[in-house]
Protein backbone atom coordinates (compact mmCIF):
# COMPACT_ATOMS: atom_id res chain seq x y z
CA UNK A 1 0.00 0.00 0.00
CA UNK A 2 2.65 2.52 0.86
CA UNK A 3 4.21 1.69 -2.66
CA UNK A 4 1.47 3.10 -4.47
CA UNK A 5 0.85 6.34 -1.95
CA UNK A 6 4.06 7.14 -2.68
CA UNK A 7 3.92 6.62 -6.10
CA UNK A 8 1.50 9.01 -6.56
CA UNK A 9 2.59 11.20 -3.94
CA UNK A 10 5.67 12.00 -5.82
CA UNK A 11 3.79 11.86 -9.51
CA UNK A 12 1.18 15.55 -8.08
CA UNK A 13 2.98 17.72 -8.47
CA UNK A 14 4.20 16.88 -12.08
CA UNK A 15 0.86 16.25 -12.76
CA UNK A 16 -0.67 19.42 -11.22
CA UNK A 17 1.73 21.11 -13.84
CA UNK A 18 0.40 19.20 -16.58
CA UNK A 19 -3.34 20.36 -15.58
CA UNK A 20 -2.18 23.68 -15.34
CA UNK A 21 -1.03 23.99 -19.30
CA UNK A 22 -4.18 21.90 -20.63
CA UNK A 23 -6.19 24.09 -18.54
CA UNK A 24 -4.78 27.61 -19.71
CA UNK A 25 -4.22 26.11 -23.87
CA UNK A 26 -8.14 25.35 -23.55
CA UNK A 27 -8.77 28.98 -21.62
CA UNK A 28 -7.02 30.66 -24.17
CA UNK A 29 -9.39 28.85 -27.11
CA UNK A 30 -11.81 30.94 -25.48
CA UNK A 31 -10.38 34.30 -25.46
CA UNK A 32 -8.93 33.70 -28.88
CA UNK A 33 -12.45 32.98 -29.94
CA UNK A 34 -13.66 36.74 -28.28
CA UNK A 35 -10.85 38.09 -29.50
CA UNK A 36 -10.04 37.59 -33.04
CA UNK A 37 -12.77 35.47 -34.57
CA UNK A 38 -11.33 32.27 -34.12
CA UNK A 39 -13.00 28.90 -34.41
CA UNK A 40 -16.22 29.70 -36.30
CA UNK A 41 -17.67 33.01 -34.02
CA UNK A 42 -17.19 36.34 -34.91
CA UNK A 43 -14.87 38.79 -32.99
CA UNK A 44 -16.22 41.30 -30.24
CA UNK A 45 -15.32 44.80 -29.63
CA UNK A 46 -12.11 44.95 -27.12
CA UNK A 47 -13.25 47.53 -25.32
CA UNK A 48 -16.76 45.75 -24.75
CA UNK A 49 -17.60 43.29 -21.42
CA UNK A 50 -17.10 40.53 -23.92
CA UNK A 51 -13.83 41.74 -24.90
CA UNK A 52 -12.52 42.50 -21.93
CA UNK A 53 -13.33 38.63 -20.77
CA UNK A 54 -11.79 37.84 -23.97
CA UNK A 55 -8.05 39.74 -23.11
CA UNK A 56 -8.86 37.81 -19.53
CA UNK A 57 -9.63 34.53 -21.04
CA UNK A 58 -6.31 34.64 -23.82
CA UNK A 59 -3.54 36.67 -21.89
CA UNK A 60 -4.64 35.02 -18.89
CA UNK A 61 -4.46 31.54 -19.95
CA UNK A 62 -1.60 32.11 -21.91
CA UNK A 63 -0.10 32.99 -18.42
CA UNK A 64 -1.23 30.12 -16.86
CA UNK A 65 -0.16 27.88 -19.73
CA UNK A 66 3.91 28.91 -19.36
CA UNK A 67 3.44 29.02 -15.74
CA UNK A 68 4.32 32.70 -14.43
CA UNK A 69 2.38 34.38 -12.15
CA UNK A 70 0.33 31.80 -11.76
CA UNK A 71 -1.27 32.16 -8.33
CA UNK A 72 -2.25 35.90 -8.91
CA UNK A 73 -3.74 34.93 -12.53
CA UNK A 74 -5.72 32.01 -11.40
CA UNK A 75 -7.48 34.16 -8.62
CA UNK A 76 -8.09 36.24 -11.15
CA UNK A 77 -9.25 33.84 -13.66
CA UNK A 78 -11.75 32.93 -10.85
CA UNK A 79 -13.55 35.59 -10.23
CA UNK A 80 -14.41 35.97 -14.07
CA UNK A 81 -15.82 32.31 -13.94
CA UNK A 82 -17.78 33.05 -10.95
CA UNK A 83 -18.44 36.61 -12.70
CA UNK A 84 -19.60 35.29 -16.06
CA UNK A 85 -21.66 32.18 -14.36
CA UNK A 86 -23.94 34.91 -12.33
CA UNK A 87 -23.99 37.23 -15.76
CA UNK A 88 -24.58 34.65 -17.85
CA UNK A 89 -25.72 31.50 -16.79
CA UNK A 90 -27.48 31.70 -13.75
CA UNK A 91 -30.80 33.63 -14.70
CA UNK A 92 -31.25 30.72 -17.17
CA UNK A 93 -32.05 28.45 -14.41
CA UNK A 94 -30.47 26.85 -11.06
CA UNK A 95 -29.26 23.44 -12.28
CA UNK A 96 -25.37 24.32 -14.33
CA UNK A 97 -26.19 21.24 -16.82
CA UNK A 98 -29.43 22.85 -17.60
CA UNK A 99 -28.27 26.61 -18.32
CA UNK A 100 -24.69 25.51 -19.94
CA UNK A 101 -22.93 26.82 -16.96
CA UNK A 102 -21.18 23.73 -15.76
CA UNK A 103 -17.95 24.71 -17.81
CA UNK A 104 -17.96 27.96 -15.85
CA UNK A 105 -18.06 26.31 -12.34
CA UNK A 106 -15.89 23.31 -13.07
CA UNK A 107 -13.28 26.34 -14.05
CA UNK A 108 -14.16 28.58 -11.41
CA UNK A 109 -13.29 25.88 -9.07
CA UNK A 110 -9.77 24.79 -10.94
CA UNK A 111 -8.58 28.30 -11.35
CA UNK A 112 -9.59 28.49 -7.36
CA UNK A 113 -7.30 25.66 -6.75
CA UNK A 114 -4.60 26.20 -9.00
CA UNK A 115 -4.33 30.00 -7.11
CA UNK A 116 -3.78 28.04 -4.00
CA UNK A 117 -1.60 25.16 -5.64
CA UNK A 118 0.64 26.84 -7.61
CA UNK A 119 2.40 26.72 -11.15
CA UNK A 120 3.78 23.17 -10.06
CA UNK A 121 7.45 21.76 -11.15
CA UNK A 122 7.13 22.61 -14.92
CA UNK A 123 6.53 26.42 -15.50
CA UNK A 124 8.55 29.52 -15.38
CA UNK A 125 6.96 30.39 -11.76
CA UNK A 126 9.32 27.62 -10.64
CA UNK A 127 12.43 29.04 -12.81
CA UNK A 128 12.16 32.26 -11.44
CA UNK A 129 12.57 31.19 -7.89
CA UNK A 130 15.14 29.23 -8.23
CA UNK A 131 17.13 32.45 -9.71
């Protein structure tokens, strides 16, 4: 038993690092999407609510993809989850499978833990520090 605790014991943190950059390469689909048009929907105004999101959603998870200043960014990236589920989502019913919110809390919720968990082994967070 203690073979396999510490197996994954030492395998987290590596793998909170690899959940970090799949995290912030699909974040920044989104904000590419506001942004500049990409994947099929048309681009919003920068300077709109939508854009701004969009700037949050590409710079942001480009941030959190690489790593570097990871725990400020993920707070960040938080509150706009928990900000656009109330906006958007919520008035369209209680239940997130029923008002297409449940992306929006299941990345709420990461972003929350990745602001207390840090960047993890792989990113430049962890390059920094050891300068």
């Amino acid at each position: 038993m203690s073979d396999r605790s510490s197996f994954w014991t030492r395998l987290a943190p590596y793998l909170l690092s690899i959940l970090r950059f799949f995290i912030g390469f699909v974040f920044m689909q989104h904000g590419a999407q506001k942004l500049f048009g990409a994947f099929g929907h048309d681009a919003v105004a920068w300077g709109s609510l939508m854009g701004f999101a969009g700037v949050l959603e590409f710079f942001g998870g480009l941030l959190i993809l690489v790593g570097l200043a990871t725990r400020p960014v993920a707070f960040i990236l938080s509150g706009e989850m928990a900000f656009a589920y109330f906006m958007a989502h919520a008035p369209a019913g209680f239940w997130p499978i029923l008002n297409h919110g449940d992306l929006a809390v299941v990345l709420c919720f990461v972003f929350l833990y990745l602001s207390a968990a840090g960047a993890g082994p792989w990113s430049v967070d962890r390059l920094l520090r050891r300068r």
